[in-house]
Each structure stands twice: as structure tokens, then as C-alpha cells.
Protein backbone atom coordinates (compact mmCIF):
# COMPACT_ATOMS: atom_id res chain seq x y z
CA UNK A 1 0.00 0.00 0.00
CA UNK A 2 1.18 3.42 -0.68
CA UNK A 3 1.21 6.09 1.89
CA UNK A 4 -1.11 8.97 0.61
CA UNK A 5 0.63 12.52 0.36
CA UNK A 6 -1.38 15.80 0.74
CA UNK A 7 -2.15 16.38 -3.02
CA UNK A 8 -4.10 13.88 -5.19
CA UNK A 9 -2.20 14.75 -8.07
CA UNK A 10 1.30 13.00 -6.62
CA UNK A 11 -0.81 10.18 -5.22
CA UNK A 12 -2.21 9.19 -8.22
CA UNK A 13 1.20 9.21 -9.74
CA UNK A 14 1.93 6.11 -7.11
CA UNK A 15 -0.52 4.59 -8.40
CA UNK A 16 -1.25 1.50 -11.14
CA UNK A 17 -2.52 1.87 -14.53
CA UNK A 18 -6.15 1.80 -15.55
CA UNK A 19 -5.55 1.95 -19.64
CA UNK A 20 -6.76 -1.67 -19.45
CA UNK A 21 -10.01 -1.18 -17.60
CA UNK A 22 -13.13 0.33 -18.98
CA UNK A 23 -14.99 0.66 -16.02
CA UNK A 24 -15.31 0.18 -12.49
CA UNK A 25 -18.47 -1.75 -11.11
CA UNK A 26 -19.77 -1.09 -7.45
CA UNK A 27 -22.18 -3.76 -6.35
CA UNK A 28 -24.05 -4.16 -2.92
CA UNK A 29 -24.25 -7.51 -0.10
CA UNK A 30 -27.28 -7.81 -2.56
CA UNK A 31 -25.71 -8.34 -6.00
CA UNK A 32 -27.35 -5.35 -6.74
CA UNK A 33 -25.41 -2.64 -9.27
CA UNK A 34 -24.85 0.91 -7.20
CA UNK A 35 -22.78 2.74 -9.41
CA UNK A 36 -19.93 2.30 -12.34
CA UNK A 37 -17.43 4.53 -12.85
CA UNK A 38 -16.51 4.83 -16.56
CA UNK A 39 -12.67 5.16 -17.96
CA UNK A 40 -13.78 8.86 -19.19
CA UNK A 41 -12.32 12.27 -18.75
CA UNK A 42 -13.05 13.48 -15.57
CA UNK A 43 -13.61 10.10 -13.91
CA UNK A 44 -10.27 8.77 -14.35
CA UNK A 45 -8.85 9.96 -10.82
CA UNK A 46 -11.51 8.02 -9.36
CA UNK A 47 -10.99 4.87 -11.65
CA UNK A 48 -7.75 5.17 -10.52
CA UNK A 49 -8.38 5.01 -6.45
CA UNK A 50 -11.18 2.75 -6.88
CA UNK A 51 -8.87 0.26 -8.86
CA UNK A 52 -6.32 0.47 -6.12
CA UNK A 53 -8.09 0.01 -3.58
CA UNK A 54 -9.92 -3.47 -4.81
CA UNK A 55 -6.22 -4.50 -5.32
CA UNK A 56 -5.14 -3.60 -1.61
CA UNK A 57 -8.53 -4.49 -0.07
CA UNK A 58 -10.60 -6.71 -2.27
CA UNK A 59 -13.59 -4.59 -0.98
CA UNK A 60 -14.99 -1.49 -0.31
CA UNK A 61 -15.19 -1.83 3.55
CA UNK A 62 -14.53 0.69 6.54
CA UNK A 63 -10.86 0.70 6.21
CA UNK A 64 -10.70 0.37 2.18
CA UNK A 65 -13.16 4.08 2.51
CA UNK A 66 -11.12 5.51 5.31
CA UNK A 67 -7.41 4.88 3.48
CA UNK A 68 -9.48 5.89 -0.20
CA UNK A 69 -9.90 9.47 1.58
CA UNK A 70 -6.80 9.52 2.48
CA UNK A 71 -5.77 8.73 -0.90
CA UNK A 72 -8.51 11.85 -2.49
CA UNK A 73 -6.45 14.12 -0.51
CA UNK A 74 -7.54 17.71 -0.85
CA UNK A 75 -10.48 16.27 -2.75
CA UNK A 76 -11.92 14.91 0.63
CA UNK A 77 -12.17 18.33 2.48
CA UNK A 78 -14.05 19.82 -0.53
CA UNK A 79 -16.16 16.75 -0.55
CA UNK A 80 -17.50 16.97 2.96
CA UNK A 81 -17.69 21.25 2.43
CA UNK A 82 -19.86 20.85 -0.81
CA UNK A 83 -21.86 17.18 -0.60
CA UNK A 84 -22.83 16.08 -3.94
CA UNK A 85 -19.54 18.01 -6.13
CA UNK A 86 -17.50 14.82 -5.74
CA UNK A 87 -19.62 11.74 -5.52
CA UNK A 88 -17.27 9.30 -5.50
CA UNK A 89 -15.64 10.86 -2.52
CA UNK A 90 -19.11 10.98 -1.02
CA UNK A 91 -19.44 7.45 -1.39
CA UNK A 92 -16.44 6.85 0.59
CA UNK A 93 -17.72 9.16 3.23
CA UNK A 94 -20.76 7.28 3.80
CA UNK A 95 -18.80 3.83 4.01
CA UNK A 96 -16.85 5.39 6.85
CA UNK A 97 -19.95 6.60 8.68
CA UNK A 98 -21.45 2.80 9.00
CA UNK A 99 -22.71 2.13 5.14
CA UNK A 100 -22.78 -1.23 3.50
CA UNK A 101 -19.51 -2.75 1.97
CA UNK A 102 -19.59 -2.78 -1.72
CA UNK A 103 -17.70 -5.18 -4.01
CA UNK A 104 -15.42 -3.79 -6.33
CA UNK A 105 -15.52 -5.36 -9.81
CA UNK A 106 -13.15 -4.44 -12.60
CA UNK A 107 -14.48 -4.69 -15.38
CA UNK A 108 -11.83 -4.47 -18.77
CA UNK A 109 -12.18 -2.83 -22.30
């Protein structure tokens, strides 16, 4: 596992590759889709993160969300001043707070 710096921008520089992946698939204890992130401008940071952490965690639990905000960095603080503006940050936040696990599936192009 890496150990997050204070800007996004150099953590995501520590971290893997996503050229290989088209999306990201978040799925509840249910089996039930959530969300997908696409491999799209603007959603790449996230791809990113969310790729990394199924490799270090295998799931999106408590500490997967809590070392994923880490990772966001500066991206965190805005999340939890403006709710909503970075939703994948958001989702993190409400892991954290007592939310459902999700399974991370990676899902390539």
C-alpha cells in the first residue's frame, strides 16, 4: 500500500494503470449494481483510487473508505464542504460513517 501525500495529483502518480479497464463496477451484499465509474475524462482519478483500492482491499469496507480518503487528498475536504460536487468521494464518506460494503468489480475494455 502506498502512503497517501497531501495532493491527489502526486498520489495518483503512485498509483497502477487503468488503460486496461473500462470501467469500475460497485455492487451491494445484494448483488445489486450501485454505481460504475466509466474510464472517461473526468472520472479517471476516481478509476484510478477505486482500482487500487480493490487490489489492496478486495472490498470497499470501513478501512478500504477511510485509506481511499486519504488517498482523495484535498479532494476529501471539498467533498465533505460541498456534498454532492465529488460523488465518489461521497461514497467513501458514507462507508466510513457505518454504510454497507460494496464489491469492487473491474471490469476491462
Amino acid at each position: 500500500m502506498i502512503k497517501p501525500t497531501v495532493s491527489f495529483k502526486e498520489n495518483l502518480q503512485l498509483l497502477p494503470s487503468i488503460e486496461y479497464l473500462a470501467r469500475i463496477d460497485l455492487v451491494d451484499q445484494a448483488g445489486t449494481l450501485v454505481a460504475s465509474i466509466e474510464n472517461a475524462p473526468g472520472k479517471q482519478g476516481s478509476l484510478v483510487v477505486y482500482q487500487y483500492l480493490q487490489h489492496s482491499f478486495g472490498t470497499l469496507d470501513t478501512n478500504a473508505a477511510a485509506h481511499g480518503l486519504d488517498v482523495f487528498a484535498e479532494h476529501t475536504a471539498d467533498a465533505k464542504n460541498r456534498p454532492g460536487a465529488h460523488p465518489n468521494v461521497d461514497r467513501l464518506l458514507e462507508i466510513v460513517d457505518g454504510g454497507s460494503p460494496l464489491e469492487i468489480q473491474l471490469v476491462e475494455a
